[in-house]
C-alpha atoms as a PDB file:
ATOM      1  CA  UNK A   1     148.299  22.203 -67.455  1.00  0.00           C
ATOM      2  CA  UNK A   2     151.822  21.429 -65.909  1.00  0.00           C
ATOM      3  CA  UNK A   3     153.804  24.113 -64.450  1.00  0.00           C
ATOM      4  CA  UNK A   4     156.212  24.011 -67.528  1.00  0.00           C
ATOM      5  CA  UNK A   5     153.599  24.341 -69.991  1.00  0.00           C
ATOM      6  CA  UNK A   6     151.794  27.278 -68.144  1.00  0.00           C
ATOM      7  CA  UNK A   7     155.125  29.076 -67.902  1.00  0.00           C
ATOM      8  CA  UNK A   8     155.605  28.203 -72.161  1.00  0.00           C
ATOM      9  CA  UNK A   9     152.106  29.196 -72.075  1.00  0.00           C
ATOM     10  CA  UNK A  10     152.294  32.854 -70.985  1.00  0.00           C
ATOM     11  CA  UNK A  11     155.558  33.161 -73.058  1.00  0.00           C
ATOM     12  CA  UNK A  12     153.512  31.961 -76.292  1.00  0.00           C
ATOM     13  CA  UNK A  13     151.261  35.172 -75.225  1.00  0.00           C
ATOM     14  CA  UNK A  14     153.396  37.536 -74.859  1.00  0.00           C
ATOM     15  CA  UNK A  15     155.249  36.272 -78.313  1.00  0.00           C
ATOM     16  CA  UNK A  16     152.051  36.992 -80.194  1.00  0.00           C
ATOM     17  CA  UNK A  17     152.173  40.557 -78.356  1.00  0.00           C
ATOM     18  CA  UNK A  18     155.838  40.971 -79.652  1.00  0.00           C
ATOM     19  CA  UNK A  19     155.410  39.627 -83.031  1.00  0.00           C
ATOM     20  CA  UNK A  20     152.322  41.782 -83.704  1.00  0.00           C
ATOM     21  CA  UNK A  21     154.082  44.916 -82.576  1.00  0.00           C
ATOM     22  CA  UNK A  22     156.608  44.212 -84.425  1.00  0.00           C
ATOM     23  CA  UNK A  23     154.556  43.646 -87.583  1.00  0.00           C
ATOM     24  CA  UNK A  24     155.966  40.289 -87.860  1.00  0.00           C
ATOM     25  CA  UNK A  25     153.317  37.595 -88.710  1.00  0.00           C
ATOM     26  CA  UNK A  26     152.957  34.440 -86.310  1.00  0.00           C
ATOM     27  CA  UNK A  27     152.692  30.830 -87.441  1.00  0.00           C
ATOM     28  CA  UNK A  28     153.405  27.724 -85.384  1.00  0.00           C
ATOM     29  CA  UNK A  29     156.576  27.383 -86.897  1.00  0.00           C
ATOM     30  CA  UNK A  30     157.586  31.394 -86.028  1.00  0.00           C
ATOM     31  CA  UNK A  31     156.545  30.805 -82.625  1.00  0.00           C
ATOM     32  CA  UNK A  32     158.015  27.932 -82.103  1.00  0.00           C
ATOM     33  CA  UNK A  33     161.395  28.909 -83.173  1.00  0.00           C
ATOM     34  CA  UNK A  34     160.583  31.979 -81.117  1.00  0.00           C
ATOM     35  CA  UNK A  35     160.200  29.866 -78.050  1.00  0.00           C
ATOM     36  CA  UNK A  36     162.712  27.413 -78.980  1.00  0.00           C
ATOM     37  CA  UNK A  37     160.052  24.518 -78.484  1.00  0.00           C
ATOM     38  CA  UNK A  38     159.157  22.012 -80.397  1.00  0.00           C
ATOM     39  CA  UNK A  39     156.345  22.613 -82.811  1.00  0.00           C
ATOM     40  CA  UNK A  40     153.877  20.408 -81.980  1.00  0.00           C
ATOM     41  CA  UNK A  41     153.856  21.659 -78.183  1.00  0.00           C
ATOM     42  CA  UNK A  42     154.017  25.324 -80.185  1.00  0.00           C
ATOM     43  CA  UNK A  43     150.465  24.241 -81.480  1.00  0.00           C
ATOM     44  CA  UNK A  44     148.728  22.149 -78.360  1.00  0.00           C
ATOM     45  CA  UNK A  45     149.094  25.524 -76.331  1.00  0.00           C
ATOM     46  CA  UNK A  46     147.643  27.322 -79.215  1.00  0.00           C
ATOM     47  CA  UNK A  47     144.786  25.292 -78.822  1.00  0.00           C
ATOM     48  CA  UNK A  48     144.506  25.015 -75.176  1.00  0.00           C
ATOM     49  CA  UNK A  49     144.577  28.776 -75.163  1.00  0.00           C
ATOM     50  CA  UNK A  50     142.204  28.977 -77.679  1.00  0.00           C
ATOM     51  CA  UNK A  51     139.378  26.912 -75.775  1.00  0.00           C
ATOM     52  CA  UNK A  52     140.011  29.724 -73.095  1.00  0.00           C
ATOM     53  CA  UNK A  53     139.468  32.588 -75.622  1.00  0.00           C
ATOM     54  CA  UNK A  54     142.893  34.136 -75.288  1.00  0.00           C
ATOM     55  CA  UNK A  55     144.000  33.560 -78.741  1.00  0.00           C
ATOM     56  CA  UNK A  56     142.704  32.964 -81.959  1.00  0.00           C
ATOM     57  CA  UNK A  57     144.575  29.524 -82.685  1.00  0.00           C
ATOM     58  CA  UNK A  58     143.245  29.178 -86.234  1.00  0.00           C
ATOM     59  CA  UNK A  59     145.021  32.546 -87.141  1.00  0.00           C
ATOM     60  CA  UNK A  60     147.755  32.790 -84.062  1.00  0.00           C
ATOM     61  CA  UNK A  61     146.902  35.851 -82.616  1.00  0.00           C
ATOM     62  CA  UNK A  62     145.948  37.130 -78.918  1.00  0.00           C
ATOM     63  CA  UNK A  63     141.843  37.666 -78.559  1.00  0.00           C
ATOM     64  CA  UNK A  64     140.733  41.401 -77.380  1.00  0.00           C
ATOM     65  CA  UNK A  65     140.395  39.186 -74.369  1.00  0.00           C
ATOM     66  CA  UNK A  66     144.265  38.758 -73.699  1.00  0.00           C
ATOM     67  CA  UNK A  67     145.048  41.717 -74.004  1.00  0.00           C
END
């Protein structure tokens, strides 16, 4: 991963963290308005993060294992 997309990366995380305290369910789109970045990068990281068992891509949320 570049630099840029490890630092959008750890922002996605702690998003989901945010969103789920706040009782406010993610999506792509929600995060990626959150992040103001563009969808489709919203949902490569997603996966990316899911191959490493932080989150749960298919339902965007953080694994026990992130947090």
């Amino acid at each position: 991963m570049k630099h840029e997309d490890e630092q959008l990366a750890l922002c996605l995380l702690e998003t989901l963290y945010d969103l789920a305290r706040a009782d406010i369910p993610a999506t792509p789109e929600v995060l990626a308005e959150w992040l103001e970045a563009p969808e489709s990068q919203v949902q490569g990281l997603l996966t990316r993060l899911d191959a490493q068992a932080l989150v749960d891509a298919a339902h965007c949320r953080l694994t026990a294992f992130a947090l």
